[in-house]
Protein backbone atom coordinates (compact mmCIF):
# COMPACT_ATOMS: atom_id res chain seq x y z
CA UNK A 1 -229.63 76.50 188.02
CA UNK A 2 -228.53 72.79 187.27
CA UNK A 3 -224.71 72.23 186.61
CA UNK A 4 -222.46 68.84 186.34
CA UNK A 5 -219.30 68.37 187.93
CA UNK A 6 -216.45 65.73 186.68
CA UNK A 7 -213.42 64.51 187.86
CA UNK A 8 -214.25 65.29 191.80
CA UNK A 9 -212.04 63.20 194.12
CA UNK A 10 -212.72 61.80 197.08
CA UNK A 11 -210.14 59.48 199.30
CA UNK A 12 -211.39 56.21 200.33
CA UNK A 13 -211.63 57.38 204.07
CA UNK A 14 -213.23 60.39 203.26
CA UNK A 15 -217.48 60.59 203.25
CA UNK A 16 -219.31 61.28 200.47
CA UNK A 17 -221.14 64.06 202.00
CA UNK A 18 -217.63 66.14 201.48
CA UNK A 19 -219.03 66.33 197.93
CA UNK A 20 -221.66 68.35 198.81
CA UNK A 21 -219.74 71.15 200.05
CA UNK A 22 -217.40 71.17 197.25
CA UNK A 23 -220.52 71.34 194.37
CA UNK A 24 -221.55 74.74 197.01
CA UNK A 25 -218.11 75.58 197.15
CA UNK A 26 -218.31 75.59 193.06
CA UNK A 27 -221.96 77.15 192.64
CA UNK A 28 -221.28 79.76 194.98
CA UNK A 29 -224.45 79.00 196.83
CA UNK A 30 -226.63 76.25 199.38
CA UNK A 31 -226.73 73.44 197.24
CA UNK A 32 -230.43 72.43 196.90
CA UNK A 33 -230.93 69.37 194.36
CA UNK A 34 -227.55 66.64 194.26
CA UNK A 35 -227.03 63.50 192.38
CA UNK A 36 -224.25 61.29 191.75
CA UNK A 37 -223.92 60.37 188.36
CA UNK A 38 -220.92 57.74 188.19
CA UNK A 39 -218.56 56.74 190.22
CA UNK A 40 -215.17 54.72 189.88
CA UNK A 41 -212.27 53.82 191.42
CA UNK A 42 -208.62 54.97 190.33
CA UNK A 43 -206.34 52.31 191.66
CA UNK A 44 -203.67 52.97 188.54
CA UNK A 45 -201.52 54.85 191.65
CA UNK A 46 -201.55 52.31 194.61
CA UNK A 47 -200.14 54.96 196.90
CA UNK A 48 -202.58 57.27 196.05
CA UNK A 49 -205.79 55.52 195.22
CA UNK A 50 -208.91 58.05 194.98
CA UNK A 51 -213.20 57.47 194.14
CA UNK A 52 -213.68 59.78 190.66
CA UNK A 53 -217.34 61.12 190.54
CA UNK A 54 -219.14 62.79 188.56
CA UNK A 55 -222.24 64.69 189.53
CA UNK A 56 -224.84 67.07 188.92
CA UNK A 57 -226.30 69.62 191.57
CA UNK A 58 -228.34 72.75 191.40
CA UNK A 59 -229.47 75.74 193.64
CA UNK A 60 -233.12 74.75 193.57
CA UNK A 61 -234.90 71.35 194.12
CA UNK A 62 -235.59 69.32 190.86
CA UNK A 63 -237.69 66.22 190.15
CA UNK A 64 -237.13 64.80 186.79
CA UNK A 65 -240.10 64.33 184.91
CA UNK A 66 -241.56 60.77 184.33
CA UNK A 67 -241.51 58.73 181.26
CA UNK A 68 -244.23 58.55 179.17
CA UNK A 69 -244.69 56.25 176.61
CA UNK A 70 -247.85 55.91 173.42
CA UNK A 71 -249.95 53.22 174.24
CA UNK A 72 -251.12 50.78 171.73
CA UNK A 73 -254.53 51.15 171.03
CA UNK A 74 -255.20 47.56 169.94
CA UNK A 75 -253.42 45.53 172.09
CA UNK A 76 -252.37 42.16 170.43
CA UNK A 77 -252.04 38.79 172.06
CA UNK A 78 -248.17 38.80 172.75
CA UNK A 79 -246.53 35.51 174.73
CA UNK A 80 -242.60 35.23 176.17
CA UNK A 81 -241.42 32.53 176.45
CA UNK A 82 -238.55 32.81 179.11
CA UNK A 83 -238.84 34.83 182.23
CA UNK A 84 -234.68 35.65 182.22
CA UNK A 85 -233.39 39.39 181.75
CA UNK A 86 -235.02 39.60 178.44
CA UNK A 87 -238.46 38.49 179.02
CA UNK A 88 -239.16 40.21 182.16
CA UNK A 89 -237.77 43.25 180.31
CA UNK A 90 -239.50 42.65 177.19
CA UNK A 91 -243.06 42.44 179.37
CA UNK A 92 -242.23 45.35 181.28
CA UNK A 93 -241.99 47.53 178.20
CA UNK A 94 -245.03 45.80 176.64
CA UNK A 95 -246.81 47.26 179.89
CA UNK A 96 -245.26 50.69 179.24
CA UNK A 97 -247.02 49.99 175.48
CA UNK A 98 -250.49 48.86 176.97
CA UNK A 99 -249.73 45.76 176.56
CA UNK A 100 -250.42 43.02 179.03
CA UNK A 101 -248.23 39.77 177.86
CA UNK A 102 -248.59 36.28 179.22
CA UNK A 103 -244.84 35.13 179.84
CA UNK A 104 -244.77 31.34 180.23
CA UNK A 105 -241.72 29.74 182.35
CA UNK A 106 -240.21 26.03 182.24
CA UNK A 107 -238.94 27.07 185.91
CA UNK A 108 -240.00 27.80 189.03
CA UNK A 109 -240.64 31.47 191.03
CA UNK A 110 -237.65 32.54 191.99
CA UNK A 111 -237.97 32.20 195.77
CA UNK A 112 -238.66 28.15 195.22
CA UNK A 113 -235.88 27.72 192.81
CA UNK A 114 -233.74 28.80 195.15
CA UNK A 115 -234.90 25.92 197.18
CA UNK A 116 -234.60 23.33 194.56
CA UNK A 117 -230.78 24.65 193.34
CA UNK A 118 -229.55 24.13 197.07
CA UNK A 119 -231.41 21.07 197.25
CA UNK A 120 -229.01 20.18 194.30
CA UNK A 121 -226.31 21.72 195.68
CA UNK A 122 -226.52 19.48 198.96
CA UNK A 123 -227.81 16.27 197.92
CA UNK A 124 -226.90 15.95 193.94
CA UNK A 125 -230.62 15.26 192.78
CA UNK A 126 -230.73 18.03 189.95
CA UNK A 127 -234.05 19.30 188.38
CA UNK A 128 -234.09 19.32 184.87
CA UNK A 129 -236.70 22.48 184.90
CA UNK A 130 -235.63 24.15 188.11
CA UNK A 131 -232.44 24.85 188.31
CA UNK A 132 -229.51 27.58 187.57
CA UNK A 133 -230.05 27.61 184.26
CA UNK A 134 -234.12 27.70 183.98
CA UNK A 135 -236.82 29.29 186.23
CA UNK A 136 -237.65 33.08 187.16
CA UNK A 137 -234.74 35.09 186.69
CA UNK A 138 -232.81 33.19 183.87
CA UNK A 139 -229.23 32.24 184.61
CA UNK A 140 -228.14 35.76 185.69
CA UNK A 141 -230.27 35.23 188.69
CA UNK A 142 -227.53 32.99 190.55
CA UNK A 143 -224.79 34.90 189.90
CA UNK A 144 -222.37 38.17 190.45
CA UNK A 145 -225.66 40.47 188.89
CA UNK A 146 -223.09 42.42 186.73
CA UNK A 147 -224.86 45.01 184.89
CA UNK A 148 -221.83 46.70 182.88
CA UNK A 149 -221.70 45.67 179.31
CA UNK A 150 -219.47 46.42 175.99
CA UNK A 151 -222.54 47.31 174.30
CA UNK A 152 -223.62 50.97 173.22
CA UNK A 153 -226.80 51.51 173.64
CA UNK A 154 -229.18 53.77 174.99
CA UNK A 155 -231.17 51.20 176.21
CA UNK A 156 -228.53 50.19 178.79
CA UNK A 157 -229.17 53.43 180.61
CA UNK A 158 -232.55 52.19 181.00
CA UNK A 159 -232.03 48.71 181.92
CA UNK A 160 -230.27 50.07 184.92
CA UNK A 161 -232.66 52.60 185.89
CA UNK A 162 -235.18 49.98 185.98
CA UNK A 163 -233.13 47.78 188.35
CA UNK A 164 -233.05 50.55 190.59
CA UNK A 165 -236.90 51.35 190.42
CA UNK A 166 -237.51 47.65 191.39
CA UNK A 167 -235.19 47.39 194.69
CA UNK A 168 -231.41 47.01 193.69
CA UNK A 169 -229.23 49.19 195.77
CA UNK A 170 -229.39 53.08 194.84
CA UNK A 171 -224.90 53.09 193.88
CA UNK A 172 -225.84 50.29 191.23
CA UNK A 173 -227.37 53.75 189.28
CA UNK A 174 -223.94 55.59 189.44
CA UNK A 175 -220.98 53.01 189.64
CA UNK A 176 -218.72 52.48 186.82
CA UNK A 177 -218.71 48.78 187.50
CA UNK A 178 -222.51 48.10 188.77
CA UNK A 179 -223.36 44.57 190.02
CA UNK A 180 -226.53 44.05 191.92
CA UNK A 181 -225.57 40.73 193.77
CA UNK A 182 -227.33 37.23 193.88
CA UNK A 183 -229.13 37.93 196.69
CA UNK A 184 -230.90 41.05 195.85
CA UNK A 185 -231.40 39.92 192.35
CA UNK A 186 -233.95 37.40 193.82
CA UNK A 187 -235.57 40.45 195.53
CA UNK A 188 -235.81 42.30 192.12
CA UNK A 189 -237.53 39.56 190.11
CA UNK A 190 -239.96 39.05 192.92
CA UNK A 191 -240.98 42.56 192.62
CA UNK A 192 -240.84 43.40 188.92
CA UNK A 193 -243.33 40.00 188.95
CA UNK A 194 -245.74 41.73 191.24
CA UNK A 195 -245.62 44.40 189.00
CA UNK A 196 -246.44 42.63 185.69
CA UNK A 197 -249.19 40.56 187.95
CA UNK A 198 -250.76 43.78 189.39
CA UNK A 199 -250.46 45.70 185.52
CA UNK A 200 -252.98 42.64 184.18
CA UNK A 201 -250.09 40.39 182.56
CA UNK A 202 -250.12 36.74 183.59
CA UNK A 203 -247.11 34.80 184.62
CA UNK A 204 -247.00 30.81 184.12
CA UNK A 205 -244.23 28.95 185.60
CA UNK A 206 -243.50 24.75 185.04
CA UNK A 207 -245.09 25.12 181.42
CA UNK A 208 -242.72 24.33 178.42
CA UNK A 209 -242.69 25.28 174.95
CA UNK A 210 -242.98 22.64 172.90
CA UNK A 211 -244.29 23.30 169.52
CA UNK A 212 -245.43 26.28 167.62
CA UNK A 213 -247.74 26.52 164.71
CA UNK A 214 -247.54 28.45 161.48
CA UNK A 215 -250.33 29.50 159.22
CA UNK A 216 -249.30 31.55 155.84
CA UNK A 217 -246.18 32.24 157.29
CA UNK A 218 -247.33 33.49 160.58
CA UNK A 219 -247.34 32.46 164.24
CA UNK A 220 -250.76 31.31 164.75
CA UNK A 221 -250.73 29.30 167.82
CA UNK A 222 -247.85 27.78 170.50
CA UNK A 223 -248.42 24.53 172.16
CA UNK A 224 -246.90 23.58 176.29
CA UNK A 225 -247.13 21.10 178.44
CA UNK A 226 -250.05 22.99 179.11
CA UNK A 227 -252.15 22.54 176.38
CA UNK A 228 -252.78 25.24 173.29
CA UNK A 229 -252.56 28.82 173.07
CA UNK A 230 -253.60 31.32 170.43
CA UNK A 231 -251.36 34.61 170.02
CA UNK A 232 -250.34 37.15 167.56
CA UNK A 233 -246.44 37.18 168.95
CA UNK A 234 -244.49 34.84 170.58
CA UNK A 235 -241.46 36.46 172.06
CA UNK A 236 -238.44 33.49 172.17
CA UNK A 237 -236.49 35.19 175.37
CA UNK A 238 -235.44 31.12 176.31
CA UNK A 239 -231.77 31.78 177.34
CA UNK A 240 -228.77 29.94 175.97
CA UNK A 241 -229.42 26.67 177.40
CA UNK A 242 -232.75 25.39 176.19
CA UNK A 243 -231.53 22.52 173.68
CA UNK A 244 -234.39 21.05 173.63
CA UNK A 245 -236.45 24.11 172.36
CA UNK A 246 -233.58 25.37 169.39
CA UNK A 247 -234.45 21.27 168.41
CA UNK A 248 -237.96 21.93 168.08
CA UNK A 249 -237.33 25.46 166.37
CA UNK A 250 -235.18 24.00 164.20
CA UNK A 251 -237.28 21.27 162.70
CA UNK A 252 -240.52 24.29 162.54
CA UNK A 253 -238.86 25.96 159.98
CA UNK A 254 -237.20 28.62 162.31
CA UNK A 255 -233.61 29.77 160.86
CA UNK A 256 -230.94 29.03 162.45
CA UNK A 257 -226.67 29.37 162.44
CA UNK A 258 -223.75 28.08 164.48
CA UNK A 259 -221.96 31.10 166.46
CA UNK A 260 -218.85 30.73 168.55
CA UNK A 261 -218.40 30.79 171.89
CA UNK A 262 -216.02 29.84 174.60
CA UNK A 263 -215.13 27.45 176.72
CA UNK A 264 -212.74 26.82 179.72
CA UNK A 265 -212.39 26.39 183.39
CA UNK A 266 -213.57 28.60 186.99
CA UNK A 267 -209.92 29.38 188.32
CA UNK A 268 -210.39 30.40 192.02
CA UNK A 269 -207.38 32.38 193.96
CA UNK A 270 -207.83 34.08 197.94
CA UNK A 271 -209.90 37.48 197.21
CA UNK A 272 -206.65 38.83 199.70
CA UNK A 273 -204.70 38.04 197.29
CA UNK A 274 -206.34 39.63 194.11
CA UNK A 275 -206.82 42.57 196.23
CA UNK A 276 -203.29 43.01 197.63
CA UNK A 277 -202.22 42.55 193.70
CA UNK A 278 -204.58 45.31 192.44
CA UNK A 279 -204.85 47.69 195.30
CA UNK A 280 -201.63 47.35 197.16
CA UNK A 281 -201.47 47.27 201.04
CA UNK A 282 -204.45 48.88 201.98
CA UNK A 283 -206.93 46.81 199.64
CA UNK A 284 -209.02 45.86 203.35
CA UNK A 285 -210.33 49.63 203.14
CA UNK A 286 -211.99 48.93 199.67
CA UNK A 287 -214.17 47.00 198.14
CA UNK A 288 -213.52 43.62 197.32
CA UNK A 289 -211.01 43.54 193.88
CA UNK A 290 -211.73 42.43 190.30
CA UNK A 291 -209.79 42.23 187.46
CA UNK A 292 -210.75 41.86 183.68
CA UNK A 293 -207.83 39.40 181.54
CA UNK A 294 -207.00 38.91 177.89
CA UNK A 295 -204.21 37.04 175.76
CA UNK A 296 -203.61 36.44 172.77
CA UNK A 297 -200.12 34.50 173.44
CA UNK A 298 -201.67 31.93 171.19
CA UNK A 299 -203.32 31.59 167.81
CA UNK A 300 -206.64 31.20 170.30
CA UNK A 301 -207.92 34.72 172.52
CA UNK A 302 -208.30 33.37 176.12
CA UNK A 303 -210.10 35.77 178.84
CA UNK A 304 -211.64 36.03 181.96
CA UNK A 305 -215.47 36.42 182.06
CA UNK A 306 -217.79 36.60 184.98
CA UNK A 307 -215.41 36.98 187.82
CA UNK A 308 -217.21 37.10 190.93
CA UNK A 309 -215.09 38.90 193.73
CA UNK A 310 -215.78 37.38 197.18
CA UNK A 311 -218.27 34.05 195.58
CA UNK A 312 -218.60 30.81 194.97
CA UNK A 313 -218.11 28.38 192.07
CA UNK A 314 -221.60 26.64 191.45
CA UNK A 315 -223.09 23.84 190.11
CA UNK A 316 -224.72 24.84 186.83
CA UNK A 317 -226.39 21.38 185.63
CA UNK A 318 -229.22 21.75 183.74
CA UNK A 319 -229.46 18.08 181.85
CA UNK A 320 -228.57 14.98 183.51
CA UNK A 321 -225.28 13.29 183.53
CA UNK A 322 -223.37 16.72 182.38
CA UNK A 323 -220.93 19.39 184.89
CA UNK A 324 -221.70 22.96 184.04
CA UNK A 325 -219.58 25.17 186.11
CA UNK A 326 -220.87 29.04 186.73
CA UNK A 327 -220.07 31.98 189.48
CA UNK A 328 -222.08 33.65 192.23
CA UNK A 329 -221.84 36.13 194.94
CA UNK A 330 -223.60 38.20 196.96
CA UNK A 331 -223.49 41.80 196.93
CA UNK A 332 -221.01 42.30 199.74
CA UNK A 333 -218.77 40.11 197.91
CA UNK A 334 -217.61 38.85 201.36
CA UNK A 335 -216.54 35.53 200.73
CA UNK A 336 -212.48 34.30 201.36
CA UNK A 337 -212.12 33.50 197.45
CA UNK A 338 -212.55 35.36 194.34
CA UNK A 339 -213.01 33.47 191.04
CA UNK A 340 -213.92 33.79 187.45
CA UNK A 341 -213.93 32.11 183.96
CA UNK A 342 -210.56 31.19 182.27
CA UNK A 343 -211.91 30.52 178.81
CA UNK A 344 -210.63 30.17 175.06
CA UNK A 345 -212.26 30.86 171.95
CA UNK A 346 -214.27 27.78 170.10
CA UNK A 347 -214.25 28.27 166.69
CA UNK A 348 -216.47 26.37 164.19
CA UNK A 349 -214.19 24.18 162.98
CA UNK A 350 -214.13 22.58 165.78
CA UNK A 351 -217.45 21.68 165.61
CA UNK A 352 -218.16 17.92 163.99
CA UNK A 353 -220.27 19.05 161.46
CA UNK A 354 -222.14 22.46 159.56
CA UNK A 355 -225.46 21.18 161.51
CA UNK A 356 -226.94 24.23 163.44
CA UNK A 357 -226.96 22.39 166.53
CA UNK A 358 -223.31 21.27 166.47
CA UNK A 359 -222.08 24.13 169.04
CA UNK A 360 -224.77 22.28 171.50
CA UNK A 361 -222.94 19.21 170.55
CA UNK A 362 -219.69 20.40 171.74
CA UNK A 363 -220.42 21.75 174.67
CA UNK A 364 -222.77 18.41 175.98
CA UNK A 365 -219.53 16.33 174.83
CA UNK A 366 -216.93 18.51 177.35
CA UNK A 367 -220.01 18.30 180.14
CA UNK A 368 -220.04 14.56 180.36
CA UNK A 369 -216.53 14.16 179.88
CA UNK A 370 -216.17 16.15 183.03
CA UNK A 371 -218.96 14.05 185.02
CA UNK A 372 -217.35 10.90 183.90
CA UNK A 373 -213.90 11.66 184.95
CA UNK A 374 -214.92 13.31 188.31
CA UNK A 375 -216.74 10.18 189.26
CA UNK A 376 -220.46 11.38 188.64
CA UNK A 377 -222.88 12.56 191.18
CA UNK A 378 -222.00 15.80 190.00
CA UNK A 379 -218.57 16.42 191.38
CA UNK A 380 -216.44 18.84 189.05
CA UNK A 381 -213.04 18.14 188.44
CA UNK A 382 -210.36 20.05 189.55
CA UNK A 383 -206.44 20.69 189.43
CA UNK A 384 -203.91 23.02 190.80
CA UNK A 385 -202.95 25.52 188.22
CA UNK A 386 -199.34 24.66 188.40
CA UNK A 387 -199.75 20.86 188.14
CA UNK A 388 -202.03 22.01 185.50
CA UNK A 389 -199.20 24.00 184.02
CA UNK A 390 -196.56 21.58 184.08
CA UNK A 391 -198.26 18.05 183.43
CA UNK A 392 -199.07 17.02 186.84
CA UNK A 393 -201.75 15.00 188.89
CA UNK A 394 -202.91 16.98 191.78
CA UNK A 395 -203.07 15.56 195.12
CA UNK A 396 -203.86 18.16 197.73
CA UNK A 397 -205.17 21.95 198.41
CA UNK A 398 -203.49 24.51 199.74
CA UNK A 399 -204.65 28.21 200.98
CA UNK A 400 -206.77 27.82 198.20
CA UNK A 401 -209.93 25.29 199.07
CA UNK A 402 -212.42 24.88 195.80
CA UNK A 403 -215.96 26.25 196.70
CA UNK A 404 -218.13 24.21 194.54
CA UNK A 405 -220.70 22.43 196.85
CA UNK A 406 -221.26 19.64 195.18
CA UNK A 407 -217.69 17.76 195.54
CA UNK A 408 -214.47 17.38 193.49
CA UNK A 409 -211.90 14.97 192.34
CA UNK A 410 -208.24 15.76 191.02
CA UNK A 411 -208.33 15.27 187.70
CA UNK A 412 -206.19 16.54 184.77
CA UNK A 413 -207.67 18.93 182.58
CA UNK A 414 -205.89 17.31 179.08
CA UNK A 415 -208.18 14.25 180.27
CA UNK A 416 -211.26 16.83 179.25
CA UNK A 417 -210.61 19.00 176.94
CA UNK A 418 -209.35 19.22 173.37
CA UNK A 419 -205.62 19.78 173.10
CA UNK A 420 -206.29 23.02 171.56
CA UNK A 421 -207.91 24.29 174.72
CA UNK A 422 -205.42 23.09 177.29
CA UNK A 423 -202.35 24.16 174.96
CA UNK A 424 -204.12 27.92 175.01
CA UNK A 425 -204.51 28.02 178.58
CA UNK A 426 -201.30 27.23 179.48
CA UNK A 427 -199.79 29.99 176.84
CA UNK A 428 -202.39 32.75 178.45
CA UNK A 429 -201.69 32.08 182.43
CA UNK A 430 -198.46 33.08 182.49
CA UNK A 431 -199.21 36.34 180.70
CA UNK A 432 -201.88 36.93 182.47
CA UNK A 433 -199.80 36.58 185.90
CA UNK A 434 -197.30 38.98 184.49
CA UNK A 435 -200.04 41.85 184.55
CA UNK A 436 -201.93 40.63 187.57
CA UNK A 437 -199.16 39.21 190.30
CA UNK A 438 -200.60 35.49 191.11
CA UNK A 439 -203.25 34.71 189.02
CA UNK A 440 -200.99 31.86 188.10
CA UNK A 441 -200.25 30.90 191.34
CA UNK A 442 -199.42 27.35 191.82
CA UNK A 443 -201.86 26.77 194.39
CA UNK A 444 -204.53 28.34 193.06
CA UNK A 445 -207.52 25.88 191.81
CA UNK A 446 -208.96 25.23 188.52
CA UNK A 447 -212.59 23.76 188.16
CA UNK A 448 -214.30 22.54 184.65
CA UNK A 449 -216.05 23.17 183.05
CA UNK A 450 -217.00 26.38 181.99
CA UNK A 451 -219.35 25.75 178.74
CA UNK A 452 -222.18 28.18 179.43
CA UNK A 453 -220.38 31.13 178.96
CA UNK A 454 -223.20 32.14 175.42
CA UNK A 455 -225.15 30.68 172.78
CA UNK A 456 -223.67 28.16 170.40
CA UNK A 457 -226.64 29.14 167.81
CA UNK A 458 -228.27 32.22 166.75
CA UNK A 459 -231.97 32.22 165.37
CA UNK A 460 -231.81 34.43 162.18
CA UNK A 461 -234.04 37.74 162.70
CA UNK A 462 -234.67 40.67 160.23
CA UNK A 463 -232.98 43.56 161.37
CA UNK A 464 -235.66 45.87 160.91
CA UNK A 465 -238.89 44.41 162.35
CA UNK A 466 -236.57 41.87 164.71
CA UNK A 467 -238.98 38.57 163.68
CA UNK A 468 -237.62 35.13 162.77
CA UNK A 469 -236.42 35.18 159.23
CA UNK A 470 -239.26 34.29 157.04
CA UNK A 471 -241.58 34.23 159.66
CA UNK A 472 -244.19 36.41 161.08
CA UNK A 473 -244.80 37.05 164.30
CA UNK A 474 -241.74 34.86 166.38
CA UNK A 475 -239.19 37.32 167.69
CA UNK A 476 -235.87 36.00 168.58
CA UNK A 477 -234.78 37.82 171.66
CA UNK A 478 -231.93 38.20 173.91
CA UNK A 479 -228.83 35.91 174.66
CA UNK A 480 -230.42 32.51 174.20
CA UNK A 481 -231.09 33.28 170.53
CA UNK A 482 -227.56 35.05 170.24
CA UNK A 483 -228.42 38.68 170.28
CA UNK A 484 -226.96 39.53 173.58
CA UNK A 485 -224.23 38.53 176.14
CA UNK A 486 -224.93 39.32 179.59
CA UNK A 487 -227.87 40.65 181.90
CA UNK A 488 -227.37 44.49 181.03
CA UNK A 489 -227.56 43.66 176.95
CA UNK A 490 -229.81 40.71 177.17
CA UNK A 491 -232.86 43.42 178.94
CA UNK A 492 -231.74 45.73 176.29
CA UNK A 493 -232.78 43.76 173.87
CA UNK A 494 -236.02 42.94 175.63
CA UNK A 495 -236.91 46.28 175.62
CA UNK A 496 -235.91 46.53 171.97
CA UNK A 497 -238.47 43.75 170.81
CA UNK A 498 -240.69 45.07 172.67
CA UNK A 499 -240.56 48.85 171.24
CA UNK A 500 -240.60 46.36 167.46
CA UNK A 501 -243.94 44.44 168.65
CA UNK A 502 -245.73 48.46 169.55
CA UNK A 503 -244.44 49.64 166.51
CA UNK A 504 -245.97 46.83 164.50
CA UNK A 505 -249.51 47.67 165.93
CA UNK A 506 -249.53 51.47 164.90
């Protein structure tokens, strides 16, 4: 007998093994087979603040029974190009399908762009192909390795499950808020690469796409900076910041449309201090705080995306003479600061022109406004929030010291950004302190810019077989060709191109 439990409580000091006796205490009888299906903190009652599970347990051992999954009996020659979320995803599901894809990488392994992003970090000499934008990994591989999403979709339940499989820690399977961490992401790639390898798929990293060419109105052939290669699908997993490939695209034929994004600033407070405002006094006994912000005090939605409780504010560079902004931490979330995006909604119209590309436009235009003004070599400007808030040069930290490791300079944020974006901000902070005490601290430390936060363009797929509108053959996939928004959704839809290229061959 199998049975699930909700709404069991546990305190914060207690163990979890107390849950154990209270599923026996509930079935009666030894309790043989246990599993934690989520689990979430209530911190709505500071002075009582409890762990909500729910679980499912049973009187007799169980094993659930493996997936299984009809292979493709002729396999066709399938290529990804991008070894982020959604390509690694995408070829592990090919595998599943009998598939054995060839994913080719502008990056590096993930172990030696590691190397070459705190070689950045340190010395300022950025590589254009290596970097936390491109190589093994994708962009989600340097930072908090959030894996809860807005999306609904099966899929996600999946995309999880597999994270587990390859190494992430056991809880990111049950908790409400999962994040695997920067550090054991790196782990995770590494093995679900050994996995591919070992299942007959073929990974090639430092090789570019740079052309692809169309016979009758179907992928025939892709050309790198390796040379030619024939295939039957190309899979275009090449995450949000490969310019220089939507160019190409673009001029091939490939559809294309502007979408909206964000853009905005990291804002960086103590982690103390965003857990004494969410937790109350005895935040130290918990894990490390986050908080989730929206306002619409202006005509403009402003939010908070990507906060990283206990990190770092990074570099994010991927072309030259440009400051990208991101967050990181590890998975103990140990660090002295907490920080996240502050950013405000870009329409089109504030793009310079109906040209697909003009989103990319915008966002190089705030990037080297920001390296200019900061003095170049890569510093990222910076200002207090309250000079920011009332007109002010800043001249000095206080509790709050910026974490970016590649320098900053005071600089005032209307010297960067459009009025529009400066005027929302300063409507949305003080909201946003009134429902979390301090986020609008004076002292606490703005750093632009925050540009990368999606796609400016989406490549136009059918919505039934998921190819490139008028295509054959090219698949548009994940958050680089605007079909996704985060690690969790970006696999998802990995998978889901993946489950459209099998399909296709039965």
């Amino acid at each position: 007998m199998r049975r699930t439990f909700t709404g069991l409580t546990l305190r914060p000091h207690q163990k979890e093994s107390a849950l154990v006796k209270l599923c026996e205490r509930k079935l009666h009888a030894p309790c043989r087979y246990f599993k934690i299906l989520k689990k979430s903190l209530d911190a709505r009652d500071k002075s009582d603040i409890r762990w909500v599970y729910s679980v499912e347990c049973g009187t007799e051992p169980y094993t659930p029974p493996p997936r299984t999954f009809e292979r493709v009996e002729h396999a066709p020659r399938v290529i990804v190009a991008g070894a982020g979320p959604a390509g690694l995803f995408c070829a592990l599901r090919l595998i599943d399908y009998g598939i054995a894809p060839v994913i080719i990488e502008r990056g590096r392994r993930v172990e030696e762009r590691a190397a070459d992003i705190r070689k950045f970090f340190e010395t300022g000499v950025l590589d254009t192909a290596s970097n936390v934008q491109f190589g093994e990994g994708g962009a989600g591989a340097f930072s908090d390795g959030k894996l809860n999403t807005q999306t609904n979709d099966a899929r996600n339940r999946d995309v999880i499950d597999t994270f587990v499989r390859f190494g992430a820690p056991a809880e990111v399977g049950y908790l409400g808020k999962p994040h695997v961490g920067s550090d054991n992401l790196k782990k995770v790639v590494a093995a679900m690469r050994a996995h591919i390898i070992a299942c007959g798929g073929e990974i090639s990293y430092s090789e570019t796409l740079t052309d692809v060419h169309v016979r009758d109105g179907r992928i025939e052939e892709i050309v790198t900076t390796r040379g030619t290669r024939a295939c039957d699908a190309l899979v275009l997993a090449i995450g949000h910041s490969a310019r220089d490939t939507f160019e190409m695209l673009l001029s091939r034929g490939l559809v294309m449309e502007q979408k909206e994004f964000a853009v905005g600033v990291r804002i960086e407070h103590l982690q103390a201090a965003i857990g004494r405002a969410q937790y109350g006094a005895g935040y130290a006994a918990l894990p490390a705080a986050d908080y989730k912000l929206v306002s619409h005090a202006s005509e403009r939605a402003v939010f908070t995306f990507c906060m990283c409780p206990g990190g770092v504010v990074i570099p994010a560079a991927s072309e030259e003479g440009g400051v990208v902004t991101n967050g990181m931490s590890d998975f103990a979330r140990d660090g002295r600061n907490a920080n996240s995006a502050l950013v405000v909604q870009v329409r089109r119209s504030d793009f310079a022109s109906e040209h697909p590309l003009a989103g990319v436009a915008f966002q190089r235009k705030l990037e080297r406004a920001a390296f200019r003004a900061a003095g170049g070599g890569y510093k990222a400007p910076v200002q207090l929030t309250g000079d920011f808030l009332a007109d002010k040069e800043s001249y000095y930290f206080g509790e709050v010291k910026p974490t970016y490791a590649a320098g900053t300079s005071f600089v005032p944020m209307q010297a960067i950004f459009p009025r529009a974006i400066t005027d929302a901000m300063k409507a949305a902070l003080p909201e946003m302190d009134a429902r979390l005490a301090g986020f609008a601290a004076y002292e606490s430390v703005l750093t632009g810019v925050e540009s990368r936060t999606s796609s400016p363009v989406r490549i136009v797929r059918d919505g039934k077989t998921l190819q490139a509108a008028g295509i054959a053959g090219i698949y548009p996939c994940g958050e680089g060709c605007g079909y996704a928004g985060g690690i969790t959704s970006a696999a998802a839809d990995g998978i889901r191109v993946a489950e459209a290229i099998a399909d296709g061959c039965r």
